[in-house]
C-alpha atoms as a PDB file:
ATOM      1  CA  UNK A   1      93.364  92.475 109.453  1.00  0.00           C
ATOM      2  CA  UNK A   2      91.872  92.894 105.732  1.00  0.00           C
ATOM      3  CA  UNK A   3      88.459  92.748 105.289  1.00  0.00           C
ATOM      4  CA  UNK A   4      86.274  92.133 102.231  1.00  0.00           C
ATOM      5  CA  UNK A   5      83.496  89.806 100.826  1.00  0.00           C
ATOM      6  CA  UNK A   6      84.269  86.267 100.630  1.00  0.00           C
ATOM      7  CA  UNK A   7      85.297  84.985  97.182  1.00  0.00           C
ATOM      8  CA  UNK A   8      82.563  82.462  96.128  1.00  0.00           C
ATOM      9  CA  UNK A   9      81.069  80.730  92.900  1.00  0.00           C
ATOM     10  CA  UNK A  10      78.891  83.883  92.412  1.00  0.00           C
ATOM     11  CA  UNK A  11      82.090  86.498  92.145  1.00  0.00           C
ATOM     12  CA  UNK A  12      83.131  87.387  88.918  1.00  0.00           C
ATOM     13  CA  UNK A  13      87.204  87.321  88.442  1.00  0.00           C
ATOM     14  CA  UNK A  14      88.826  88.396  85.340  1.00  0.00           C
ATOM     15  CA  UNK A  15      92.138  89.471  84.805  1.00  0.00           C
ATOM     16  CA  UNK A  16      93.419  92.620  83.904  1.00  0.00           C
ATOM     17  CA  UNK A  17      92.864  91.801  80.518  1.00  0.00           C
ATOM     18  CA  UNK A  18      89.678  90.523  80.740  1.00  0.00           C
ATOM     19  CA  UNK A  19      89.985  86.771  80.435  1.00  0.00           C
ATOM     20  CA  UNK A  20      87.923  84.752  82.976  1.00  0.00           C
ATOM     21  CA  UNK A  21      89.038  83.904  86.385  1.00  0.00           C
ATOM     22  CA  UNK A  22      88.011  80.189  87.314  1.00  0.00           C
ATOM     23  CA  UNK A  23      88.880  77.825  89.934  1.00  0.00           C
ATOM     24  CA  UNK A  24      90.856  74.874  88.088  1.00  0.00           C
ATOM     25  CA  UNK A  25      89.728  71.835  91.020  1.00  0.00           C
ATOM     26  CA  UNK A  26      86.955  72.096  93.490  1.00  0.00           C
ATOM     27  CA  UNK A  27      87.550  74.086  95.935  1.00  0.00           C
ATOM     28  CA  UNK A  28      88.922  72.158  98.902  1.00  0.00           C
ATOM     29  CA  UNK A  29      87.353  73.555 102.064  1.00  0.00           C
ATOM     30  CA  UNK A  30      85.081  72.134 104.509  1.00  0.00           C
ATOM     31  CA  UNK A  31      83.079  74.991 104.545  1.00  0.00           C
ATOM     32  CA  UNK A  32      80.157  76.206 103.014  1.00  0.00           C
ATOM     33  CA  UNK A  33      78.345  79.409 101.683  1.00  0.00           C
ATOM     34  CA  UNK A  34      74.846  78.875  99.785  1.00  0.00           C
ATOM     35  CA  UNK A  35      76.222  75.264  99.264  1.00  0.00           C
ATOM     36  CA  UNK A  36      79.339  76.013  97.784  1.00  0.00           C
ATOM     37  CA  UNK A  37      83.102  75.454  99.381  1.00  0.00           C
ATOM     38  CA  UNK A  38      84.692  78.122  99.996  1.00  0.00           C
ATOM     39  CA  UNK A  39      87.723  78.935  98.335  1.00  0.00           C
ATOM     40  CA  UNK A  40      91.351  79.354  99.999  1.00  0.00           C
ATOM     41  CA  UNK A  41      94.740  79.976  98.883  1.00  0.00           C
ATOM     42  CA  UNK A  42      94.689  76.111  98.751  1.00  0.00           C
ATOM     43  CA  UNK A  43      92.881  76.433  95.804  1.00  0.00           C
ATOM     44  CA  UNK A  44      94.086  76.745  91.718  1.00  0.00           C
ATOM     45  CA  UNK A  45      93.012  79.314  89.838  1.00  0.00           C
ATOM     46  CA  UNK A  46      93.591  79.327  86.152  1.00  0.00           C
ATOM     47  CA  UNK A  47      92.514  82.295  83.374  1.00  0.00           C
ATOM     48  CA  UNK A  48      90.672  81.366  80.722  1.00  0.00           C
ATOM     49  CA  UNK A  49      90.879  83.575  76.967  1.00  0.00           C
ATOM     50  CA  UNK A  50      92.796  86.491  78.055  1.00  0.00           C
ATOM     51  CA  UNK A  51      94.034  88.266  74.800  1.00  0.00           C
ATOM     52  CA  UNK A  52      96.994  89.972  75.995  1.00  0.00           C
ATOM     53  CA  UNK A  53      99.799  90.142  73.769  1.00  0.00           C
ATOM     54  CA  UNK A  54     103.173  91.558  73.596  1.00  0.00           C
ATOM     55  CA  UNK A  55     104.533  92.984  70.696  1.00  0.00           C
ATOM     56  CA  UNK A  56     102.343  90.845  68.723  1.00  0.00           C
ATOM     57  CA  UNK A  57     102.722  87.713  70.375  1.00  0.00           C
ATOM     58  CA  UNK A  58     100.602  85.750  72.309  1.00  0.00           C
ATOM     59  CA  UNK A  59     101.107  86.215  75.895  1.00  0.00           C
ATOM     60  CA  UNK A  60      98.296  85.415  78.063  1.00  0.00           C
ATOM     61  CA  UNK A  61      97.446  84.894  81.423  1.00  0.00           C
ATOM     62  CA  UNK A  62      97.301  81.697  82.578  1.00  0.00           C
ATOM     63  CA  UNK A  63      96.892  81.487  86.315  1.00  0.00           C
ATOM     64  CA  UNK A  64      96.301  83.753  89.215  1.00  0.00           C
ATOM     65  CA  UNK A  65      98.241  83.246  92.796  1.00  0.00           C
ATOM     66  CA  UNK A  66      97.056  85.332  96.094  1.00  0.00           C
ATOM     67  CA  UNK A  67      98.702  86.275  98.418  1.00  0.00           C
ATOM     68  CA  UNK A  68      96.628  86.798 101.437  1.00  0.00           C
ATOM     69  CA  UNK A  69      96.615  88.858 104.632  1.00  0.00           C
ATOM     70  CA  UNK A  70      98.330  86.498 107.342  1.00  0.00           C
ATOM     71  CA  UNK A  71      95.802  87.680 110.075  1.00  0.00           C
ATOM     72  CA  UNK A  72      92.800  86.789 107.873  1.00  0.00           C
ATOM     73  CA  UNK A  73      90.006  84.636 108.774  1.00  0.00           C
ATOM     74  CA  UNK A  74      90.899  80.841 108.161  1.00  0.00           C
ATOM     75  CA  UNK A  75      89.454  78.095 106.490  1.00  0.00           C
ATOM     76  CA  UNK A  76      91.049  74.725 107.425  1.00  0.00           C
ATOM     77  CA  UNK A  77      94.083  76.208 108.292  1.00  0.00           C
ATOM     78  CA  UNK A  78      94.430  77.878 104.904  1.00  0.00           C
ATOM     79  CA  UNK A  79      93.044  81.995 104.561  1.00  0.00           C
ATOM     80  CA  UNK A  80      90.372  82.329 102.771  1.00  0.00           C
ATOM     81  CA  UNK A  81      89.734  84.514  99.120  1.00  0.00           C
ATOM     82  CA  UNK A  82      88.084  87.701 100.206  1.00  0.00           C
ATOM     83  CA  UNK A  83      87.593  90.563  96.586  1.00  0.00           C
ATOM     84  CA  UNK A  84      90.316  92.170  98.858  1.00  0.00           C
ATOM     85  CA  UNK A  85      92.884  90.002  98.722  1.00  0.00           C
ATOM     86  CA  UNK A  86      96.073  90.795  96.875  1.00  0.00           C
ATOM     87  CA  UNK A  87      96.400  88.581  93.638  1.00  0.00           C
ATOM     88  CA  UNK A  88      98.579  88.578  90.734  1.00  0.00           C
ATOM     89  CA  UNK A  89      98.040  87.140  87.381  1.00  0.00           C
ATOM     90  CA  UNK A  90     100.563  84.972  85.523  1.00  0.00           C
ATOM     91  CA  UNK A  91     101.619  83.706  82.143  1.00  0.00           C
ATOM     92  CA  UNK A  92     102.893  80.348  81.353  1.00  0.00           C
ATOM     93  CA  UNK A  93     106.204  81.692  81.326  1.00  0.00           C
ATOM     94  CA  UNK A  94     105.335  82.825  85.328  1.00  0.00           C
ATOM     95  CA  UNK A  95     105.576  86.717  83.454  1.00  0.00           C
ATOM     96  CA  UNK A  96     103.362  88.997  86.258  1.00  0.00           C
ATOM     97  CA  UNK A  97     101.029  90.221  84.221  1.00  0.00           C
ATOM     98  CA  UNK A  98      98.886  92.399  86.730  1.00  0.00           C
ATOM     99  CA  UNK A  99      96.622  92.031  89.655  1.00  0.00           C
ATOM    100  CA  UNK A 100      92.751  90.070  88.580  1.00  0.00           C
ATOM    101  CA  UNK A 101      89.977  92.331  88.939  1.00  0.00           C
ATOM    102  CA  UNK A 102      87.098  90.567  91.425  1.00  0.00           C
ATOM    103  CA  UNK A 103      83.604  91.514  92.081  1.00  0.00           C
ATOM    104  CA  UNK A 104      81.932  89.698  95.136  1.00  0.00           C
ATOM    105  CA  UNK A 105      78.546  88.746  94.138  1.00  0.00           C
ATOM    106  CA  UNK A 106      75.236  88.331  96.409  1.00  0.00           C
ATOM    107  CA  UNK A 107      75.918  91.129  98.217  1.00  0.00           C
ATOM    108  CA  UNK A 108      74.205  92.197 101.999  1.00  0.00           C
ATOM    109  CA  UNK A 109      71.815  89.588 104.008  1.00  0.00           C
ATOM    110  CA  UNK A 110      72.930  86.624 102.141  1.00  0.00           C
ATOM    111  CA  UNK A 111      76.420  87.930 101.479  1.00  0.00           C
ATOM    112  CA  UNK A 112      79.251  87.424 104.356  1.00  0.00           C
ATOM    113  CA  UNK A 113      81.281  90.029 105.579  1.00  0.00           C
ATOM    114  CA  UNK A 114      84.909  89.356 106.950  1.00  0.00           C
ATOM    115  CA  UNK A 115      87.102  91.520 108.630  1.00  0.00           C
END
């Protein structure tokens, strides 16, 4: 079983680049932490002003897909996002572009451990 922070509104995500990690829709869980869904690999996560290019030319990422330890903790059925789980960036093209880097925020009595 992995274990790690949950992945919340307060984490930072970037990719490897340093463009911004965002969801793209509201997170579709039931479940909250400080008020916030929770996010699971249900969820869409697009990157937002990478600046990588290759041999000149524009060639960002553009989206981020996870790929989650299948005896993690569930949310609805779906596992949730913990600043463990493995990830890979994307361009448009679907070129891997490297794994996002992600910081869990809010750490310790009002953070929530899983694992």
């Amino acid at each position: 079983m992995q274990s790690g922070n949950l992945v919340n509104h307060t984490a930072t995500m970037s990719c490897p680049h340093g463009g911004r990690v965002r969801p793209m829709s509201v997170p579709s869980s039931g479940v909250l932490l400080d008020g916030q869904p929770v996010p699971t690999t249900a969820d869409v996560f697009g990157v937002l002003g990478c600046p990588h290019t290759v041999d000149g030319l524009p060639m960002p990422c553009t989206t981020v897909r996870w790929t989650p330890d299948r005896d993690g903790v569930l949310v609805d059925g779906r596992p949730v996002l913990l600043d463990s789980t493995s990830a890979q960036c994307f361009s448009a093209a679907m070129v891997p572009q490297g794994p996002p880097v992600v910081a869990a925020a809010r750490q310790g009595r009002q953070g929530v451990m899983c694992g």
